[in-house]
Every structure is written in structure tokens, then in C-alpha cells.
N, C-alpha and C. Protein backbone atom coordinates (compact mmCIF):
# COMPACT_ATOMS: atom_id res chain seq x y z
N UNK A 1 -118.76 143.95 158.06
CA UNK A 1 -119.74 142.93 157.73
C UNK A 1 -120.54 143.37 156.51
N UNK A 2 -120.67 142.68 155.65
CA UNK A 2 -121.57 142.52 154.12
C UNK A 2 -122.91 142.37 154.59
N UNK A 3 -124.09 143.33 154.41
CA UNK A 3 -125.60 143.23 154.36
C UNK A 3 -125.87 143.39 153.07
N UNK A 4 -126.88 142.13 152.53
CA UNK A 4 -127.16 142.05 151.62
C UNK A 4 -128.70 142.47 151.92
N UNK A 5 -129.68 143.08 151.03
CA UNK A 5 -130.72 144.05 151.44
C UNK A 5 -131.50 143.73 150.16
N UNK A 6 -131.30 142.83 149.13
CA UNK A 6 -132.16 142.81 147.52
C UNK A 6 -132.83 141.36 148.25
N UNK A 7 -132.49 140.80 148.91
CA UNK A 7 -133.45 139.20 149.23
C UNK A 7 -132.50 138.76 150.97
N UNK A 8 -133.56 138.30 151.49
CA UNK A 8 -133.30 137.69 152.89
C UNK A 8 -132.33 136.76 152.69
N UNK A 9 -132.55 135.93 151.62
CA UNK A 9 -131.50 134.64 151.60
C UNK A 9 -130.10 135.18 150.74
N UNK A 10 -129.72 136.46 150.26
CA UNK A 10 -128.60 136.99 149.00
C UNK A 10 -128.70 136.59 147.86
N UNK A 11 -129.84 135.95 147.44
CA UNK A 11 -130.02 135.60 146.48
C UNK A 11 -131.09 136.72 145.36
N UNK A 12 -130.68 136.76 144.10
CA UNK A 12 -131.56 137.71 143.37
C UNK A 12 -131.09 137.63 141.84
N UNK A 13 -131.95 137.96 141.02
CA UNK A 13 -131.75 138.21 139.76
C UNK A 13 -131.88 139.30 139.15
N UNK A 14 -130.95 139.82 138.52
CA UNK A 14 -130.98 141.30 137.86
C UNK A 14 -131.94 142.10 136.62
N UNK A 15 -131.99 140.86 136.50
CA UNK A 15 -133.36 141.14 135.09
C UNK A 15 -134.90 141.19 135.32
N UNK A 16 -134.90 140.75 137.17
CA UNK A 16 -136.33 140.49 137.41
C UNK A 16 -137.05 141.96 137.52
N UNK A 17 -137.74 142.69 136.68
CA UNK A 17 -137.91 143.99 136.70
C UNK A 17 -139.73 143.99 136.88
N UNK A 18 -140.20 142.38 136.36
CA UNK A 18 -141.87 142.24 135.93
C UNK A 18 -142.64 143.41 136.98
N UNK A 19 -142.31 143.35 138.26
CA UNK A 19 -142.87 143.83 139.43
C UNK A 19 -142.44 145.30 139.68
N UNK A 20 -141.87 145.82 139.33
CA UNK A 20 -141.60 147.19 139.41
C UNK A 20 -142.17 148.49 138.97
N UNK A 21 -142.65 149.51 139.57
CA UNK A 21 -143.15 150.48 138.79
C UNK A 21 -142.15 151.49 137.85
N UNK A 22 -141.72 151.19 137.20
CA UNK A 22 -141.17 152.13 136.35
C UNK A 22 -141.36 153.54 135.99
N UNK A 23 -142.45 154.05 136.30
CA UNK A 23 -142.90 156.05 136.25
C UNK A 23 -141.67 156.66 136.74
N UNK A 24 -140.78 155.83 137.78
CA UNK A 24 -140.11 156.65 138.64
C UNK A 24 -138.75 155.57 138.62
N UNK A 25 -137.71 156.23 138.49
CA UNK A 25 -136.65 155.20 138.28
C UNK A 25 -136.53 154.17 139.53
N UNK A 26 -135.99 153.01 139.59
CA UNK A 26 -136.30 152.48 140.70
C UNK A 26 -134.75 152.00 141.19
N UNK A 27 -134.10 152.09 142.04
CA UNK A 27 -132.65 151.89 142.93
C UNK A 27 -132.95 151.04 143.97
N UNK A 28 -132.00 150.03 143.93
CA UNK A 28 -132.51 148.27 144.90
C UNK A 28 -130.73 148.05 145.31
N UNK A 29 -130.41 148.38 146.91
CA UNK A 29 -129.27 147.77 147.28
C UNK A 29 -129.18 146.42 146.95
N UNK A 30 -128.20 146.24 146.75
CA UNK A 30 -127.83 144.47 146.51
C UNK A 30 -126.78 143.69 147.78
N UNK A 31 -125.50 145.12 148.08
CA UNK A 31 -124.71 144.87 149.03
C UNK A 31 -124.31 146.11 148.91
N UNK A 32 -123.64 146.39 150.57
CA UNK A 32 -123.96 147.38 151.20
C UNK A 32 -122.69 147.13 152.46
N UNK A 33 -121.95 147.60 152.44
CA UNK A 33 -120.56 147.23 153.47
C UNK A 33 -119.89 149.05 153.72
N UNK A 34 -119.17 149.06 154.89
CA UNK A 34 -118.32 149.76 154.66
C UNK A 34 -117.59 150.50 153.23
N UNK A 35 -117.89 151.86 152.97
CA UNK A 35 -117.42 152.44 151.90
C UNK A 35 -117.64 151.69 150.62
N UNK A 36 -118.78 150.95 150.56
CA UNK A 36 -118.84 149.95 149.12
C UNK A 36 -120.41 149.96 149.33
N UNK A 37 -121.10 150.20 148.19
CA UNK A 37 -122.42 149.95 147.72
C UNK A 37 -122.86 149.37 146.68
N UNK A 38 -123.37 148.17 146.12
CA UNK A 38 -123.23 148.16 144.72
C UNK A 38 -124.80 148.08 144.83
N UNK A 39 -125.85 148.49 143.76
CA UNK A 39 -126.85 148.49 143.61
C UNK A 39 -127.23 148.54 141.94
N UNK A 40 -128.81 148.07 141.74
CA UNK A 40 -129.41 147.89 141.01
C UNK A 40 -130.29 149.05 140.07
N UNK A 41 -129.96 150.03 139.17
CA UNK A 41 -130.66 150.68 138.99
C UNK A 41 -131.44 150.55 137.62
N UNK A 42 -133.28 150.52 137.47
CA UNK A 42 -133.87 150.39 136.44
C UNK A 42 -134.66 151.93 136.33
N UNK A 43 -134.42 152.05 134.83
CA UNK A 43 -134.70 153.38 134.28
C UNK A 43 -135.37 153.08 133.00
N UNK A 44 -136.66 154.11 133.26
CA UNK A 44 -137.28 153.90 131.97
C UNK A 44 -137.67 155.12 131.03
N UNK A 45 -137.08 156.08 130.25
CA UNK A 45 -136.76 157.42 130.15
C UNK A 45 -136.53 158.20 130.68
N UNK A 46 -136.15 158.13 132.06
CA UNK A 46 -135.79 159.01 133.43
C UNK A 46 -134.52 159.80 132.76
N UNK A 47 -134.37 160.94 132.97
CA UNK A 47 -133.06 161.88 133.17
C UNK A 47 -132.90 162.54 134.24
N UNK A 48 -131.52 163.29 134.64
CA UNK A 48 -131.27 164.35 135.40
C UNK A 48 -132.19 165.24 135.08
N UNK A 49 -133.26 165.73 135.94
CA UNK A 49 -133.77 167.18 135.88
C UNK A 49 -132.45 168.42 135.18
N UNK A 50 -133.71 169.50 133.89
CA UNK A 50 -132.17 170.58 133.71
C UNK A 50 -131.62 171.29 134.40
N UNK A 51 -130.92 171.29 134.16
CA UNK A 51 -129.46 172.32 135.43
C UNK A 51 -129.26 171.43 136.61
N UNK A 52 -129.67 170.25 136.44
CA UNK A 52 -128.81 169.68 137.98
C UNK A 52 -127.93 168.41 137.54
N UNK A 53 -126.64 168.24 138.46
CA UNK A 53 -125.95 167.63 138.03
C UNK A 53 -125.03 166.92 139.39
N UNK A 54 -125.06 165.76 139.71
CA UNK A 54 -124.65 164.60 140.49
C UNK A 54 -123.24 165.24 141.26
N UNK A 55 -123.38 164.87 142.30
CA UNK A 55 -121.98 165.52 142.82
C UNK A 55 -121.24 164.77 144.01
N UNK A 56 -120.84 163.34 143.98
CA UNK A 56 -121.20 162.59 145.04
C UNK A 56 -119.72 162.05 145.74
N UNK A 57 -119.89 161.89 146.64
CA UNK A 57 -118.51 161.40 147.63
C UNK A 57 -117.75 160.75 147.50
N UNK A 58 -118.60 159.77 147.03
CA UNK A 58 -117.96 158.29 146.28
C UNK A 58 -117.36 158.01 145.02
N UNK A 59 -116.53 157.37 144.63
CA UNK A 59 -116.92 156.85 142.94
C UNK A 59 -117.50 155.78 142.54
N UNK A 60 -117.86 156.38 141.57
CA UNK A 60 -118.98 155.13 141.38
C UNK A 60 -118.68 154.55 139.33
N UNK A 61 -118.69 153.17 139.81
CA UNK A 61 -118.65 152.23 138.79
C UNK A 61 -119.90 151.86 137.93
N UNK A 62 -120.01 152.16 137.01
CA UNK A 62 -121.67 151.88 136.42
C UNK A 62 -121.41 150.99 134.89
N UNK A 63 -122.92 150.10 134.70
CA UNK A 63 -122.48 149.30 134.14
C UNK A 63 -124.25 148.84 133.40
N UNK A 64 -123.93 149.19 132.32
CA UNK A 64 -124.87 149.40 131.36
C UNK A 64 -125.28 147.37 131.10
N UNK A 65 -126.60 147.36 131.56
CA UNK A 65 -126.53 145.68 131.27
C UNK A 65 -128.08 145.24 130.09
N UNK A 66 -128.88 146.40 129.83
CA UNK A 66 -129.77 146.12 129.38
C UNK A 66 -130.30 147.69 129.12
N UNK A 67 -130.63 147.84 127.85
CA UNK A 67 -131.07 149.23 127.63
C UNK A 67 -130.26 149.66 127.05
N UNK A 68 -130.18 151.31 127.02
CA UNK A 68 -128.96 152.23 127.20
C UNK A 68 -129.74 153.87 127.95
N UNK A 69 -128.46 154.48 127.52
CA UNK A 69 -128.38 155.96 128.35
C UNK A 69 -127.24 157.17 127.40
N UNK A 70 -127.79 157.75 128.35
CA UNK A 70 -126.42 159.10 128.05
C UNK A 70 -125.78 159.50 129.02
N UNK A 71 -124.68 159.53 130.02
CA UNK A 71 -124.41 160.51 130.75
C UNK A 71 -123.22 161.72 129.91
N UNK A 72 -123.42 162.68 130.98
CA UNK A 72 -122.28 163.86 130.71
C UNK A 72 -121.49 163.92 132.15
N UNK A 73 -120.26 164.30 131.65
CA UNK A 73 -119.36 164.76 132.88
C UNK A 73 -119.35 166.63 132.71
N UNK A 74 -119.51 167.40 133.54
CA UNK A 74 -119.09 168.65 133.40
C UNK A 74 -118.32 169.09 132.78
N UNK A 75 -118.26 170.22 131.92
CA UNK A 75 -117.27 170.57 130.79
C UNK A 75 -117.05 169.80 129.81
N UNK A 76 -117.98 168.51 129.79
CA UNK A 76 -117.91 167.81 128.14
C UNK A 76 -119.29 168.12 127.38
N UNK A 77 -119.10 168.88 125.90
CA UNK A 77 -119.72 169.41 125.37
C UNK A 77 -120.97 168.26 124.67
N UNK A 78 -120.43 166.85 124.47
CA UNK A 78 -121.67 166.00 124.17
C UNK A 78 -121.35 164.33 125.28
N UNK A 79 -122.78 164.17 125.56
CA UNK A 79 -122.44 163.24 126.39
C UNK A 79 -121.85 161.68 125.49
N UNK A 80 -121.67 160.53 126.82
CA UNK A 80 -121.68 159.69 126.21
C UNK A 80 -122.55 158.29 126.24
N UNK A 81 -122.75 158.06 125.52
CA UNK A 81 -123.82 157.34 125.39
C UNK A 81 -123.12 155.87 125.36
N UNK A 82 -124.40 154.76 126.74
CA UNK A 82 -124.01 153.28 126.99
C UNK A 82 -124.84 152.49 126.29
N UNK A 83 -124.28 151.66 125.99
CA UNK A 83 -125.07 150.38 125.84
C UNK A 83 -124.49 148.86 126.53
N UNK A 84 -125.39 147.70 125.96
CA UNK A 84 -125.10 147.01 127.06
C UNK A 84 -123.88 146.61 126.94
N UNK A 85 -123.13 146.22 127.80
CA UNK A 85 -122.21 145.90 128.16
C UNK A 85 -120.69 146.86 128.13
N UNK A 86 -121.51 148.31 127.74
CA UNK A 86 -120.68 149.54 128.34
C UNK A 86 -120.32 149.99 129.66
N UNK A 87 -119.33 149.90 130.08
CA UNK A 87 -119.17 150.57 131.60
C UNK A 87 -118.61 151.83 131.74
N UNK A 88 -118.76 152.49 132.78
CA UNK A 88 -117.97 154.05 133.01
C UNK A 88 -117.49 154.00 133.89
N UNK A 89 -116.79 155.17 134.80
CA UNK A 89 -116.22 154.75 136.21
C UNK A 89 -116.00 156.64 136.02
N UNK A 90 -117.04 156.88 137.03
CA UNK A 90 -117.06 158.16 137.64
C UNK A 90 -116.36 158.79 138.74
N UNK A 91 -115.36 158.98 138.74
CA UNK A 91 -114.79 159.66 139.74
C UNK A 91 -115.68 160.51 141.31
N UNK A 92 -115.18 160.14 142.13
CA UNK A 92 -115.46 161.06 143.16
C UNK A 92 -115.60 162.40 143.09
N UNK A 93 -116.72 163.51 143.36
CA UNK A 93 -116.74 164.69 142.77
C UNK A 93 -116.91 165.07 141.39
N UNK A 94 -116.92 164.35 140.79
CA UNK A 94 -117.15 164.58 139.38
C UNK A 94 -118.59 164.84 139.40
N UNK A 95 -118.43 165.98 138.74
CA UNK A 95 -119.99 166.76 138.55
C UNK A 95 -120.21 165.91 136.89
N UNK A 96 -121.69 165.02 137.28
CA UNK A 96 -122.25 164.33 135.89
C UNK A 96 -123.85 164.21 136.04
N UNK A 97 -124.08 163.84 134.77
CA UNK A 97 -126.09 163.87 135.04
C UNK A 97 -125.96 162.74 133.98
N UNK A 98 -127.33 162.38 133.60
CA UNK A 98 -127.76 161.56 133.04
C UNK A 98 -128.97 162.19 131.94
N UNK A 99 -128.34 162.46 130.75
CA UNK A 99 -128.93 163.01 129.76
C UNK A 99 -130.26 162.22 129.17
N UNK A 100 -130.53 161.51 128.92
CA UNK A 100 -131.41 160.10 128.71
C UNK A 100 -131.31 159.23 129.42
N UNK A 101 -132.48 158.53 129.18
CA UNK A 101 -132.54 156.86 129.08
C UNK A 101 -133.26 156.81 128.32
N UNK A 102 -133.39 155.12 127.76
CA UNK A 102 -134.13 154.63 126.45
C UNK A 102 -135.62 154.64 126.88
N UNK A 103 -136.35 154.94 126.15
CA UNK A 103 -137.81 155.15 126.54
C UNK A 103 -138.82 154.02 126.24
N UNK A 104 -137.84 153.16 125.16
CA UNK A 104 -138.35 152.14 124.84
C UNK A 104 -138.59 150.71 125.46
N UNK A 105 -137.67 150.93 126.20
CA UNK A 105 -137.51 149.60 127.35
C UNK A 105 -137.08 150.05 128.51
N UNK A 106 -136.79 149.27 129.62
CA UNK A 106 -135.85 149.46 130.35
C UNK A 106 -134.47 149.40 130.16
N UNK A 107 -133.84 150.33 130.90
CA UNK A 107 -132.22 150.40 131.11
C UNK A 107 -132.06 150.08 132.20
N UNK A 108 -131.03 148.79 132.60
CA UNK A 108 -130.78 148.32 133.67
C UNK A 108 -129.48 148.65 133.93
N UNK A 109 -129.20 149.06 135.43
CA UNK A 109 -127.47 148.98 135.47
C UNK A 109 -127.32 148.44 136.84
N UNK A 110 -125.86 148.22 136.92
CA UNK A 110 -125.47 147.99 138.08
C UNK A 110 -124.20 149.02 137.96
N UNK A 111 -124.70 149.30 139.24
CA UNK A 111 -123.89 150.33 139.96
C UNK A 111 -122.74 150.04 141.33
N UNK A 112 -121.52 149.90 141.62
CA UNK A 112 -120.46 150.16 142.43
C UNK A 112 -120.37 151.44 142.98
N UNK A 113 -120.50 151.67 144.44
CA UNK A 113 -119.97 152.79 144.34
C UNK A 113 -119.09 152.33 145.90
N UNK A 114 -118.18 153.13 145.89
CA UNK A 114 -117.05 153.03 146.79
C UNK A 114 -115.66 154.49 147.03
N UNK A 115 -115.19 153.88 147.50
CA UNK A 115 -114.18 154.83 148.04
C UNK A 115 -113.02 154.90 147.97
């Protein structure tokens, strides 16, 4: 069964950010099923803290819709940098961080993650 968790009725808009505190990156399920998550993430110069780096079960699909960023994958010497309508697709276990975000606005993404 599909729980949708961003609005009672499944209804929502991705750009609605007016209400959000931004100091702190902010992550909003949208849907939420068996081995599938896709969520909302707004970033407003947030990075990976140094020396730490993402290490997660899942893979995850990300998808640059407003803003941009940097991520790195482990063992790549410069990251790569999104903009909108850039996507990545992170492998399961793949050790990656998030070198930037734009400081100037928000960076919005949507995120897949699954199995």
C-alpha cells in the first residue's frame, strides 16, 4: 500500500517552499511504499559535514529541479555539479556527500530512493 505523508488529500506542490525554515535543510516524504521513497529535499547552502560521506542501502535517484549543487562519489577527484533539470542516480552503497548547495536561493530536489 502507497502512504502519501506531504498532504492528507496527496495532493502538493513542489515549489511551495514560502513556509519553510531553511537554516537547516528541510526533507518532506511525498510517497513512501515498500522499498520506494520518493521525497522532497530543500537546501539552502547546506553541505555534507568534512570527512563524512553518505552510505545508504538504497539507491537513490535525485533530481535537481530548482537551484543547484555539487555532489562527489568516493574516489572522484572533483565533484559534479547539478542544475536544474540535472539528474544522478546513486547506486546502493556508493559512498557520496554533497559538496555545496547554492547559497543564493534554494535548491530543490526530488529524490527516489528504492531498491
Amino acid at each position: 500500500m502507497i502512504d502519501s505523508a506531504s498532504a492528507h488529500d496527496g495532493v502538493g506542490n513542489l515549489f511551495d517552499i514560502a513556509a519553510l525554515d531553511t537554516r537547516a535543510e528541510q526533507f518532506t516524504p511525498l510517497v513512501e511504499a515498500k522499498n520506494l521513497k520518493i521525497e522532497r529535499i530543500v537546501s539552502a547552502g547546506q553541505a555534507s559535514p568534512p570527512g563524512f560521506w553518505y552510505d545508504q542501502d538504497l539507491a537513490e535517484w535525485v533530481l535537481v529541479l530548482a537551484g543547484s549543487a555539487a555532489l562527489r562519489f568516493e574516489g572522484e577527484a572533483h565533484p559534479r555539479v547539478l542544475h536544474p533539470g540535472d539528474w544522478l542516480l546513486i547506486p546502493a552503497k556508493q559512498k557520496h556527500r554533497v559538496e555545496w548547495t547554492d547559497k543564493s536561493g534554494a535548491t530543490i530536489w526530488l529524490a527516489v530512493h528504492f531498491s
